[in-house]
N, C-alpha and C. Protein backbone atom coordinates (compact mmCIF):
# COMPACT_ATOMS: atom_id res chain seq x y z
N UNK A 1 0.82 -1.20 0.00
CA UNK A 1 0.00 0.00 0.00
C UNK A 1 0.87 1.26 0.00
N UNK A 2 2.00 0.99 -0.09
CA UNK A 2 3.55 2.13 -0.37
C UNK A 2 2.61 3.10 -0.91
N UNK A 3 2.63 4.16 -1.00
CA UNK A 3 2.30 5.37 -1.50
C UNK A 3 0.79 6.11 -1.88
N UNK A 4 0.09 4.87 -1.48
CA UNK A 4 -1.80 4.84 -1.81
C UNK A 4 -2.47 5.33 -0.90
N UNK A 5 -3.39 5.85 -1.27
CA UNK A 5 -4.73 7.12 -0.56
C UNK A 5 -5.32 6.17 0.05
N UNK A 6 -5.55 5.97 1.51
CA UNK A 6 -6.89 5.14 1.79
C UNK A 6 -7.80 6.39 2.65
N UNK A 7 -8.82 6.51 2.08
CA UNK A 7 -9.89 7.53 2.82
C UNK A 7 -11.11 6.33 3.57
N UNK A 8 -11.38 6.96 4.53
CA UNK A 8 -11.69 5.85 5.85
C UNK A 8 -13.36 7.04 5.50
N UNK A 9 -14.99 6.96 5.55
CA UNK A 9 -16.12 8.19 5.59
C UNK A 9 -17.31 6.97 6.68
N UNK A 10 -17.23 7.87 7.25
CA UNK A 10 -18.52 7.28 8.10
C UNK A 10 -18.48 7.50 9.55
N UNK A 11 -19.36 6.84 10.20
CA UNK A 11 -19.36 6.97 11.34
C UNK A 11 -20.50 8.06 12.23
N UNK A 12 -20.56 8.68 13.43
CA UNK A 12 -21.74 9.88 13.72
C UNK A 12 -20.75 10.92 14.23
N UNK A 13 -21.83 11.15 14.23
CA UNK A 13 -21.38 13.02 15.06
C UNK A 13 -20.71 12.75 16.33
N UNK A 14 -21.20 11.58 17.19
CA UNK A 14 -20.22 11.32 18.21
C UNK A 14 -18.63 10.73 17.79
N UNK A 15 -17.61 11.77 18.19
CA UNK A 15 -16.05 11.40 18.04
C UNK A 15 -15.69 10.41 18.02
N UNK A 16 -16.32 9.55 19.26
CA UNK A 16 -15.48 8.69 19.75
C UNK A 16 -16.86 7.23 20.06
N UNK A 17 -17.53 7.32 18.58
CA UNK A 17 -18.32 6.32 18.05
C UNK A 17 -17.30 5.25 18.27
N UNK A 18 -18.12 3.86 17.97
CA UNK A 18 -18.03 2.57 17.86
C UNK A 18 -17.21 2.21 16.44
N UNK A 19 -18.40 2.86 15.25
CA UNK A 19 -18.17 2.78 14.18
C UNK A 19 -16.48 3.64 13.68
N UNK A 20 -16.78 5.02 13.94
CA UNK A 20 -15.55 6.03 13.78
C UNK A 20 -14.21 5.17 14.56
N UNK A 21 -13.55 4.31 15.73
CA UNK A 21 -13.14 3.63 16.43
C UNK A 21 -12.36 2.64 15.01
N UNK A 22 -13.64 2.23 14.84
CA UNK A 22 -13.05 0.93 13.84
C UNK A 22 -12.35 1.09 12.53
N UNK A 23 -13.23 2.46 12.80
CA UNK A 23 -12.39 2.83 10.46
C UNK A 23 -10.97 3.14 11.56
N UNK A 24 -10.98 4.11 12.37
CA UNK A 24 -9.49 4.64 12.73
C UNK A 24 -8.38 3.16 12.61
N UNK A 25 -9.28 2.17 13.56
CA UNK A 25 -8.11 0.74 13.43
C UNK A 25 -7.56 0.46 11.98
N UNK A 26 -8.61 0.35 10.96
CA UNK A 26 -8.61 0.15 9.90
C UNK A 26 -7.82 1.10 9.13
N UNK A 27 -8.01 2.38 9.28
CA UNK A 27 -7.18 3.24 8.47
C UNK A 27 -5.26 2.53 9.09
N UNK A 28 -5.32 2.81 10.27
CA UNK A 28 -4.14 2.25 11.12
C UNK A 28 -2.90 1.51 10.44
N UNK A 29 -4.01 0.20 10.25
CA UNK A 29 -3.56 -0.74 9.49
C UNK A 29 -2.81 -0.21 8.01
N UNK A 30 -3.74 0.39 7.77
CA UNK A 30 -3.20 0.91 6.21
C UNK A 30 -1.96 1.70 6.23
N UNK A 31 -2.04 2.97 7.09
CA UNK A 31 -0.86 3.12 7.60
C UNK A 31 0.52 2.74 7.80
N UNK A 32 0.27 1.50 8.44
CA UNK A 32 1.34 0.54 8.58
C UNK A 32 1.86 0.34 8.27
N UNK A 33 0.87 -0.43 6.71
CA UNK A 33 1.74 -0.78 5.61
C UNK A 33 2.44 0.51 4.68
N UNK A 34 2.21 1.56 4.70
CA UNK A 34 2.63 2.71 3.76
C UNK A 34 1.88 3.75 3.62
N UNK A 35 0.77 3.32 3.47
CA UNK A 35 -0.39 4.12 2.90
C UNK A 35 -0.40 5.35 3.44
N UNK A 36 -1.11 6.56 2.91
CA UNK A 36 -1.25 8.10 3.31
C UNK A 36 -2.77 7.68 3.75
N UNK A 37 -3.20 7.76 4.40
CA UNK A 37 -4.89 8.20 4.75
C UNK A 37 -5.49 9.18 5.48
N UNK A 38 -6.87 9.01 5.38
CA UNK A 38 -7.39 10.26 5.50
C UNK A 38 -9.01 9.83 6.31
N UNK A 39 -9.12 10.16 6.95
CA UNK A 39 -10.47 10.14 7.94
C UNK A 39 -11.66 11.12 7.86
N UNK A 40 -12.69 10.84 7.21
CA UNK A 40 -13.80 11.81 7.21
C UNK A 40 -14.90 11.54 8.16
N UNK A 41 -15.23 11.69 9.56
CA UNK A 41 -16.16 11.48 10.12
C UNK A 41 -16.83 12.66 11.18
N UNK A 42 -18.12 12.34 11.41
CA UNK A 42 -18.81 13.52 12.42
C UNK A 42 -18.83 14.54 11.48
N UNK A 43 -18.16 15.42 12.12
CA UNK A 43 -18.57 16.99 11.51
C UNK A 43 -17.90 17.28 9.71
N UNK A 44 -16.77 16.54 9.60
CA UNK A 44 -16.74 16.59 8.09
C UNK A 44 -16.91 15.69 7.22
N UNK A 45 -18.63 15.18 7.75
CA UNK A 45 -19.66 14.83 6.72
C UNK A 45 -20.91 15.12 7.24
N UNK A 46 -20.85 15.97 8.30
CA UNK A 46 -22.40 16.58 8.19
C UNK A 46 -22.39 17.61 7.18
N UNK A 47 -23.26 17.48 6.47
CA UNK A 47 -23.37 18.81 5.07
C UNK A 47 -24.70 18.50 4.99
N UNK A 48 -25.48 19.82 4.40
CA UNK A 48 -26.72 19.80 4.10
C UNK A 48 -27.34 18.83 3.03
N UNK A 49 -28.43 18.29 3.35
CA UNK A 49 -28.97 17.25 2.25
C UNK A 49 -28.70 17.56 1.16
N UNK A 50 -28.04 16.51 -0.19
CA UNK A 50 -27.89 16.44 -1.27
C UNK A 50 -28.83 17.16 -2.11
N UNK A 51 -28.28 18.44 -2.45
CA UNK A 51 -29.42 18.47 -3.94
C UNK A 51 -28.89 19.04 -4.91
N UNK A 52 -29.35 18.37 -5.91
CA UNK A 52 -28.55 18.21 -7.43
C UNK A 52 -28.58 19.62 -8.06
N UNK A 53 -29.39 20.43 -7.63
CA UNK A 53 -29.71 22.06 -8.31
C UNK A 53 -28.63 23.07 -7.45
N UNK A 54 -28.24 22.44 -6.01
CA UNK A 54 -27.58 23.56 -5.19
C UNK A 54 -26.27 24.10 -5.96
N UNK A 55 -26.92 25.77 -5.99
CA UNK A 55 -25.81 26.41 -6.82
C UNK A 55 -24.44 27.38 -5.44
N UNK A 56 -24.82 27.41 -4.47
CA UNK A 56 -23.71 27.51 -3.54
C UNK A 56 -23.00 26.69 -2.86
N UNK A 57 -21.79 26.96 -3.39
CA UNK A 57 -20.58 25.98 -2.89
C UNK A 57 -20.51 25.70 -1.05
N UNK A 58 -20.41 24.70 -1.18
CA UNK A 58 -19.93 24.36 0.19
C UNK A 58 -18.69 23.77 0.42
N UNK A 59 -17.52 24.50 1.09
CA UNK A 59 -16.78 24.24 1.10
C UNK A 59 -16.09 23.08 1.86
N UNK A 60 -16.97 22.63 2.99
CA UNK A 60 -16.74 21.34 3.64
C UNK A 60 -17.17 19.86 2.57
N UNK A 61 -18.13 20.25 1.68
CA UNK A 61 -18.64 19.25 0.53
C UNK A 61 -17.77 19.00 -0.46
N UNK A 62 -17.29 20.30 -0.72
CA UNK A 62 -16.08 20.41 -1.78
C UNK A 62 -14.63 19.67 -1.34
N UNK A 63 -14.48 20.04 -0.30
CA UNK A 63 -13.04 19.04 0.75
C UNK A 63 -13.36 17.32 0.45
N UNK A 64 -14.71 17.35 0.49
CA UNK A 64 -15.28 15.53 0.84
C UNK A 64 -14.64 14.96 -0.61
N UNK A 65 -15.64 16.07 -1.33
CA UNK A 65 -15.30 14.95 -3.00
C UNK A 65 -13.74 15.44 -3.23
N UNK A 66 -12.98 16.37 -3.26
CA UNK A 66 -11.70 15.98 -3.59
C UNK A 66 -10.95 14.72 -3.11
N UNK A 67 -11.37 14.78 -1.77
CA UNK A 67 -10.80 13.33 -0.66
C UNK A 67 -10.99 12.37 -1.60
N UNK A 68 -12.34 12.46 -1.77
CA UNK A 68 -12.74 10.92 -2.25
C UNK A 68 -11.77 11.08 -4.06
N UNK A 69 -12.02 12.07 -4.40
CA UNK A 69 -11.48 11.90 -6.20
C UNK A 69 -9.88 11.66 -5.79
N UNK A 70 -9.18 11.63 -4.76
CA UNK A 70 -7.90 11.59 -4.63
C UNK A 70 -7.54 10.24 -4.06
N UNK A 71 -8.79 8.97 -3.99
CA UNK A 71 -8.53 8.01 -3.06
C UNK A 71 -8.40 7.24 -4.23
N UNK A 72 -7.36 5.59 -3.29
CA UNK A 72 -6.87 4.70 -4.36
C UNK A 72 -7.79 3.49 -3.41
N UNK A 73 -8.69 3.50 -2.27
CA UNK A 73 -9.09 2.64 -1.87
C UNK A 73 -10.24 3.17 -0.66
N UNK A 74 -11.36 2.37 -0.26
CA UNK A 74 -12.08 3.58 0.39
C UNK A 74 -12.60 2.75 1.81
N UNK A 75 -12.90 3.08 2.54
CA UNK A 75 -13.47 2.56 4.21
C UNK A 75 -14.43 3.27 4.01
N UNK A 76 -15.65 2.26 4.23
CA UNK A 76 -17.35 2.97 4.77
C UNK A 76 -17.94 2.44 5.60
N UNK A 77 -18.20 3.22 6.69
CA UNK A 77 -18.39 2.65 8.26
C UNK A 77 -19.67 3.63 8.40
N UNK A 78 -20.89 2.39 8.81
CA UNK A 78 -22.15 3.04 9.31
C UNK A 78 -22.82 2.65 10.56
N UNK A 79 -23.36 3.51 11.31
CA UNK A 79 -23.80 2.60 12.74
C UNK A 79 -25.49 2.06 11.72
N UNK A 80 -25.95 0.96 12.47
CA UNK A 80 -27.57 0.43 11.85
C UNK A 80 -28.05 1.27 12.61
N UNK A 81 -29.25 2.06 12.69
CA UNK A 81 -30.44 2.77 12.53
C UNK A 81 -31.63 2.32 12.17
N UNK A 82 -32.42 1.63 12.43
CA UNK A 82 -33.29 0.68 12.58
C UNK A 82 -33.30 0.51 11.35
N UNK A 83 -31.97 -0.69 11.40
CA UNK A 83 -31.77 -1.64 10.39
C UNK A 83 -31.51 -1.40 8.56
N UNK A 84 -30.66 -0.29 8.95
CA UNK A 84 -30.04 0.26 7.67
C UNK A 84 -28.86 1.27 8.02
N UNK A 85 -27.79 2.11 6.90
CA UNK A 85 -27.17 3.10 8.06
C UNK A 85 -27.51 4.14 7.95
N UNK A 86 -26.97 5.15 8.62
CA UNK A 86 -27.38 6.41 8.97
C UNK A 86 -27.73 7.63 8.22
N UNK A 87 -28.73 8.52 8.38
CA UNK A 87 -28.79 9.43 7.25
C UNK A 87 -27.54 10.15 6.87
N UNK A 88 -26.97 10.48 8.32
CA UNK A 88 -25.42 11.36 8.07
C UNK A 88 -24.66 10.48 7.05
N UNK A 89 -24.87 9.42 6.87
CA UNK A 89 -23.34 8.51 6.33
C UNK A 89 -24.17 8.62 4.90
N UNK A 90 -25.56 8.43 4.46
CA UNK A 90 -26.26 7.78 3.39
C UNK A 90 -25.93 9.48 2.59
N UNK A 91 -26.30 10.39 3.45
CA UNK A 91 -26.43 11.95 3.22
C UNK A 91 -24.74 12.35 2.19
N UNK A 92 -23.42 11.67 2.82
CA UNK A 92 -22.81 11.67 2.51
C UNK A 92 -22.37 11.31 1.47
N UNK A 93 -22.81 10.02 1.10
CA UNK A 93 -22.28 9.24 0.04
C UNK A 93 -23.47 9.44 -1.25
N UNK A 94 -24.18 10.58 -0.90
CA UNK A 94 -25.40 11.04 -2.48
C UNK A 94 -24.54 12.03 -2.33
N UNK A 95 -23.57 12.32 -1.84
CA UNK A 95 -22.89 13.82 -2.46
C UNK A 95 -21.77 12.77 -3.19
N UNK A 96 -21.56 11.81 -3.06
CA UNK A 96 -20.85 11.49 -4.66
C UNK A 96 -20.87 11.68 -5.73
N UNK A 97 -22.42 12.22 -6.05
CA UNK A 97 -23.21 12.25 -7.20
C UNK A 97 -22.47 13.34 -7.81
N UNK A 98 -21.61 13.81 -7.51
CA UNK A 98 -21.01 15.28 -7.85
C UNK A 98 -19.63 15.21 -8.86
N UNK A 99 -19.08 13.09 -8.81
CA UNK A 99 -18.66 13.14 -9.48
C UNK A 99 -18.95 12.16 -11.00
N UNK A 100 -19.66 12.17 -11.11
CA UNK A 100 -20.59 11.58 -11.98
C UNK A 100 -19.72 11.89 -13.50
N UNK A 101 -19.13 13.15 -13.94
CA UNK A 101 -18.76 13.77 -14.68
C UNK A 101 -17.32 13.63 -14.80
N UNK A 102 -17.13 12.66 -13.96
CA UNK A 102 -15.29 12.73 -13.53
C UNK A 102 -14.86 11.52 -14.32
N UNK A 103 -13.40 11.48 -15.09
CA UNK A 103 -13.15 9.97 -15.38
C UNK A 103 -13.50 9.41 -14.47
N UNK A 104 -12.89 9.32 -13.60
CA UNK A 104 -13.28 8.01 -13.18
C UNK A 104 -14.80 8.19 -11.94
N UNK A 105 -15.79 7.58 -12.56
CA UNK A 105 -16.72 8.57 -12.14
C UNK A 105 -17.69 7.32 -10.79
N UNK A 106 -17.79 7.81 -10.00
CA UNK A 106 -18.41 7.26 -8.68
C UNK A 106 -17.12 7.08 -7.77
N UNK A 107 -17.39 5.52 -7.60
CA UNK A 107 -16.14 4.75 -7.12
C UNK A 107 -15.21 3.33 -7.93
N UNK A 108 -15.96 3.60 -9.19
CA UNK A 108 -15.22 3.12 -10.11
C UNK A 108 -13.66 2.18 -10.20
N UNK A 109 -13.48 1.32 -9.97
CA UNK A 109 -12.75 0.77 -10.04
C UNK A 109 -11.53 0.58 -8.34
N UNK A 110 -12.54 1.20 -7.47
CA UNK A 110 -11.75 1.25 -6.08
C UNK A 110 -12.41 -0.41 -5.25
N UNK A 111 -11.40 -0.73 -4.55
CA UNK A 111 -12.09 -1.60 -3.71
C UNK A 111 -12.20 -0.92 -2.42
N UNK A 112 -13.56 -1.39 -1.77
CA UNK A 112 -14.13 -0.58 -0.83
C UNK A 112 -14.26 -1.64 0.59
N UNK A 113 -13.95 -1.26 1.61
CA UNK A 113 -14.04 -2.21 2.87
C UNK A 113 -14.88 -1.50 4.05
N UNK A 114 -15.98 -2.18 4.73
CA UNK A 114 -17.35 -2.08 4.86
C UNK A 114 -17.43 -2.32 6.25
N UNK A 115 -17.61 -1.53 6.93
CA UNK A 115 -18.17 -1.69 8.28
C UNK A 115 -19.46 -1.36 9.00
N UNK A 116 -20.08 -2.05 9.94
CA UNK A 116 -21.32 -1.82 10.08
C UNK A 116 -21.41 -2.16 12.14
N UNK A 117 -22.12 -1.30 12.10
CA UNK A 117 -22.27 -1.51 14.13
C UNK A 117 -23.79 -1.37 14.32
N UNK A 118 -24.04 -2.10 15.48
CA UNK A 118 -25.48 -1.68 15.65
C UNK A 118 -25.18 -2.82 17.31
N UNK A 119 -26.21 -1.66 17.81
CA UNK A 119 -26.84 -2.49 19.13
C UNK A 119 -27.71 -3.58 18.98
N UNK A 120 -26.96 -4.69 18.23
CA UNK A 120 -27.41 -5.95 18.02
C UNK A 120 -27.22 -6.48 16.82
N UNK A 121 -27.46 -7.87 16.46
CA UNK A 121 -26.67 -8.37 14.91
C UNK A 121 -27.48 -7.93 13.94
N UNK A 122 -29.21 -8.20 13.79
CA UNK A 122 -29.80 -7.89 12.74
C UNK A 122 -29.39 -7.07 12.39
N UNK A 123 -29.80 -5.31 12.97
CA UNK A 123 -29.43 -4.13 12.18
C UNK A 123 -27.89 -4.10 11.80
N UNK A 124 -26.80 -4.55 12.67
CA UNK A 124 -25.19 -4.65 11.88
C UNK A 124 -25.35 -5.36 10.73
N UNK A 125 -26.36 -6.63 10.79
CA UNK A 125 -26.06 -7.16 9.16
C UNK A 125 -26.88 -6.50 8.45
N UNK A 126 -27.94 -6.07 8.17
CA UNK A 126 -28.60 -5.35 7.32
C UNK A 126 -28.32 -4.03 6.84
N UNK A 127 -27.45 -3.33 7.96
CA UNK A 127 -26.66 -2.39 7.42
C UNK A 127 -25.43 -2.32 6.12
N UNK A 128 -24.45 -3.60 6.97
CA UNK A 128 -24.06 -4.29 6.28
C UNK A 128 -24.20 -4.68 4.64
N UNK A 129 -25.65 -5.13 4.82
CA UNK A 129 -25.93 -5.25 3.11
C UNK A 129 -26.59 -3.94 2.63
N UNK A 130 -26.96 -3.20 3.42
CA UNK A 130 -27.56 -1.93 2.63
C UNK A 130 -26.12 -1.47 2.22
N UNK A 131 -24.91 -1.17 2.91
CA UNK A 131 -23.44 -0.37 2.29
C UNK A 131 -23.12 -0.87 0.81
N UNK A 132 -23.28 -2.63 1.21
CA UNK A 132 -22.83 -3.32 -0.40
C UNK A 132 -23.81 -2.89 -1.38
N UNK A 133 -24.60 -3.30 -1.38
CA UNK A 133 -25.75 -2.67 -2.23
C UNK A 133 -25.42 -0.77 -2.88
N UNK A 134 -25.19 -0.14 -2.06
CA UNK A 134 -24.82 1.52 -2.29
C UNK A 134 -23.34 1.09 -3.08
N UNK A 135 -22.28 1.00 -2.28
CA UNK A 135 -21.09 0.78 -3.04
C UNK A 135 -21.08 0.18 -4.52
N UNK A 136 -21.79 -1.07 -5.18
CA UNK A 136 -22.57 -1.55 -5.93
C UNK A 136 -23.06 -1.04 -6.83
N UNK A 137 -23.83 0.18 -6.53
CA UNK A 137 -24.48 1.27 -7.50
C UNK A 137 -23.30 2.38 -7.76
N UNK A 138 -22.47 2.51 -6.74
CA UNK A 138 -21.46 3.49 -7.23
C UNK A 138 -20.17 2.93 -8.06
N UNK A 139 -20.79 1.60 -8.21
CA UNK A 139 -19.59 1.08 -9.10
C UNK A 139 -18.48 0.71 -8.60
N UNK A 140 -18.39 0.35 -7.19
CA UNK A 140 -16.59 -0.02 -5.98
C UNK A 140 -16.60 -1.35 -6.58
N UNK A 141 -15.63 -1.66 -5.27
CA UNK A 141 -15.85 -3.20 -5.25
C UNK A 141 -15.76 -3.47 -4.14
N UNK A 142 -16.57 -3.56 -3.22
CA UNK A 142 -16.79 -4.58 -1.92
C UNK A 142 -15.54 -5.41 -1.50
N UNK A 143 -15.26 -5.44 -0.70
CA UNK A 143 -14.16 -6.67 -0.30
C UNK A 143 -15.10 -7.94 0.11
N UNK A 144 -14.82 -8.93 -0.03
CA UNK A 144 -15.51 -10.23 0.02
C UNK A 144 -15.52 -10.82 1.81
N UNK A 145 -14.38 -9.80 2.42
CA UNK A 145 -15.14 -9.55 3.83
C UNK A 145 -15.37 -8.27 4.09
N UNK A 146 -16.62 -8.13 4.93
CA UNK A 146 -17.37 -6.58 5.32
C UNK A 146 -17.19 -7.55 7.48
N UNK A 147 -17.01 -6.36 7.73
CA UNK A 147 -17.04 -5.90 9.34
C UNK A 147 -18.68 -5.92 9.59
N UNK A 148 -19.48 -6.59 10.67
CA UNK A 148 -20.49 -6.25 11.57
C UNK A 148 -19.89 -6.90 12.69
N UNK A 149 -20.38 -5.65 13.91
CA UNK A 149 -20.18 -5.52 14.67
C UNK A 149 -21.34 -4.98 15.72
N UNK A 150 -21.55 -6.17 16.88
CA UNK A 150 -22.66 -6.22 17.90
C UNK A 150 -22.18 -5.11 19.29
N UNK A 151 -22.35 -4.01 19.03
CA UNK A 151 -21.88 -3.08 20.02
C UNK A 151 -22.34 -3.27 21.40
N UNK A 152 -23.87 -3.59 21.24
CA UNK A 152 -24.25 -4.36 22.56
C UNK A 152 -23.32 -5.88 23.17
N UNK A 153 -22.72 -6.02 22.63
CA UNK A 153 -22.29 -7.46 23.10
C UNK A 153 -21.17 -7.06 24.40
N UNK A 154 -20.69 -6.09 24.29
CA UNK A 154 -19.72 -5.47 25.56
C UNK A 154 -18.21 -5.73 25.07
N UNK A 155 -17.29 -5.62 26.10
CA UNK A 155 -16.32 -5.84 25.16
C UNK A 155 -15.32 -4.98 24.69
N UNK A 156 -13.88 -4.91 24.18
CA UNK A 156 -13.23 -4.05 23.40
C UNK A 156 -13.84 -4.88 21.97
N UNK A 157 -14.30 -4.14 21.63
CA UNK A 157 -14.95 -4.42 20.21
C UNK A 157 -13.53 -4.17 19.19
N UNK A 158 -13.33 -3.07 19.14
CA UNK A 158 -11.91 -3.11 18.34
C UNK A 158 -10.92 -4.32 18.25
N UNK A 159 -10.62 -4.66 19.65
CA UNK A 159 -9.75 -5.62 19.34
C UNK A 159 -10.14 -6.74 19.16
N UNK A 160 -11.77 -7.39 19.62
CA UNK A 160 -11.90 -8.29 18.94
C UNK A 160 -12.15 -8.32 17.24
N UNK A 161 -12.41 -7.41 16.34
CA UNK A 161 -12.87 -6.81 15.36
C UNK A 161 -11.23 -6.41 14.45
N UNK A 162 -10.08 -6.80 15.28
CA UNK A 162 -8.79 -6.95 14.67
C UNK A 162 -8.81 -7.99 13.62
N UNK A 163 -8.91 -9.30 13.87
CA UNK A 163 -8.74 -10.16 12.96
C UNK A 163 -9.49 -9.78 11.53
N UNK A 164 -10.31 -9.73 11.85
CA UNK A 164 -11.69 -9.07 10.67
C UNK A 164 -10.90 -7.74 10.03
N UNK A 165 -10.74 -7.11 10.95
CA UNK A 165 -9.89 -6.04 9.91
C UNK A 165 -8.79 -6.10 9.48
N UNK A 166 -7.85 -7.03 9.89
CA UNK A 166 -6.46 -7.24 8.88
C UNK A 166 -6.67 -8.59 7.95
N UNK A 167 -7.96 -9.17 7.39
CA UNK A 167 -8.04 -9.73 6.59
C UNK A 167 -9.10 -8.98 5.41
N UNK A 168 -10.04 -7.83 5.80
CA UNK A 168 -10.42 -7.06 5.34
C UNK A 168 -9.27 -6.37 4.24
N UNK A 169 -8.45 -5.64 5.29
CA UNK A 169 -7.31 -4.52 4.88
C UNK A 169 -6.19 -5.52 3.82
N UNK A 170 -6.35 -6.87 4.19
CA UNK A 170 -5.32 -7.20 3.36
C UNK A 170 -6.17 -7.67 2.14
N UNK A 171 -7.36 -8.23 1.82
CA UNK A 171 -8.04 -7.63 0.37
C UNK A 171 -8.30 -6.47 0.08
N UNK A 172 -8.20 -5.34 0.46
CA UNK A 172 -7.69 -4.52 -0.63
C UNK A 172 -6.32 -4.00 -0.96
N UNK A 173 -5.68 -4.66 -0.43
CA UNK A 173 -4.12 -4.84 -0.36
C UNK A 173 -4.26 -5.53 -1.76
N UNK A 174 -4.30 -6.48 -1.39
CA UNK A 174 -4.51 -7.48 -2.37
C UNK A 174 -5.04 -7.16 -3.87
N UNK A 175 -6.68 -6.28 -3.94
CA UNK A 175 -6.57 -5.66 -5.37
C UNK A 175 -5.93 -4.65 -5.54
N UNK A 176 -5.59 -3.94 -5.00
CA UNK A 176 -4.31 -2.46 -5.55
C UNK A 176 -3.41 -3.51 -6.23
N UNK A 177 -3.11 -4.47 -5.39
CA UNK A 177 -1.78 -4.99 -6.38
C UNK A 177 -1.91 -5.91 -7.44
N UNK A 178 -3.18 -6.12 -8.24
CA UNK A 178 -3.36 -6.06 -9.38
C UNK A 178 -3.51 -5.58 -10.25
């Protein structure tokens, strides 16, 4: 991952979330190996609801999509919300729509690694498949493992949620280097 963008987007407005926790491990990892990354969570991805007509710039929106047009690999971490993820995170990722016009236009050809939390398994897995499903339409590629995570279960969740993330982190290790 010598020299590659990994941008980590998700998570809530609380800092020191469950979800935000795990991309940080995850970005970490990337780190490790080389990588430059970059963390978008809480306040720089609250932005006003997506709309396709808004003719004033926002300059915290404008920061998001360069991040993302500058990434070689992407982390999307959502808490479940009765059993899907969050408007902040969903709110976020329809401001992709902005690069529609770009070579490489969505998430196009990035592999994407998927995290999901919820106070209990249903909503972590259904979150879970709502991210693949979005990533999917934006054209990524999913890593063939995604993170859920039972926040109710107690626990350092992170470190049990290690293994999962350095086999995560090492498929998209794995497609960069094809």
């Amino acid at each position: 991952m010598q020299g590659l963008h990994v941008v980590g987007l998700g998570g809530t407005l609380r800092p020191t979330s469950t979800t935000s926790r795990l991309l940080d491990a995850a970005l970490d990892h990337a780190a490790a190996a080389g990588a430059r990354t970059t963390l978008l969570t809480g306040e720089a991805i609250d932005f006003p609801n997506y709309d396709p007509e808004a003719s004033t710039p926002n300059p915290r929106v404008e920061h998001f999509v360069a991040t993302i047009r500058s990434a070689d690999a992407l982390l999307i971490g959502s808490p479940g919300y009765h059993g899907t993820l969050s408007g902040l995170v969903k709110n976020a990722l329809d401001h992709v729509e902005m690069t529609r016009g770009d070579d490489r236009v969505y998430f196009d050809g990035l592999p994407v690694g998927l995290v999901a939390t919820a106070a209990g398994w249903q909503a972590a897995v259904t979150t879970l498949q709502a991210l693949r499903g979005i990533v999917h339409a934006l054209r990524g590629w999913p890593t063939p493992i995604g993170i859920a995570v039972n926040s109710a279960a107690g626990g350092d969740v992170v470190a049990e949620a290690r293994p999962q993330i350095e086999l995560m982190m090492g498929q998209i290790a794995g497609f960069l280097r094809c």
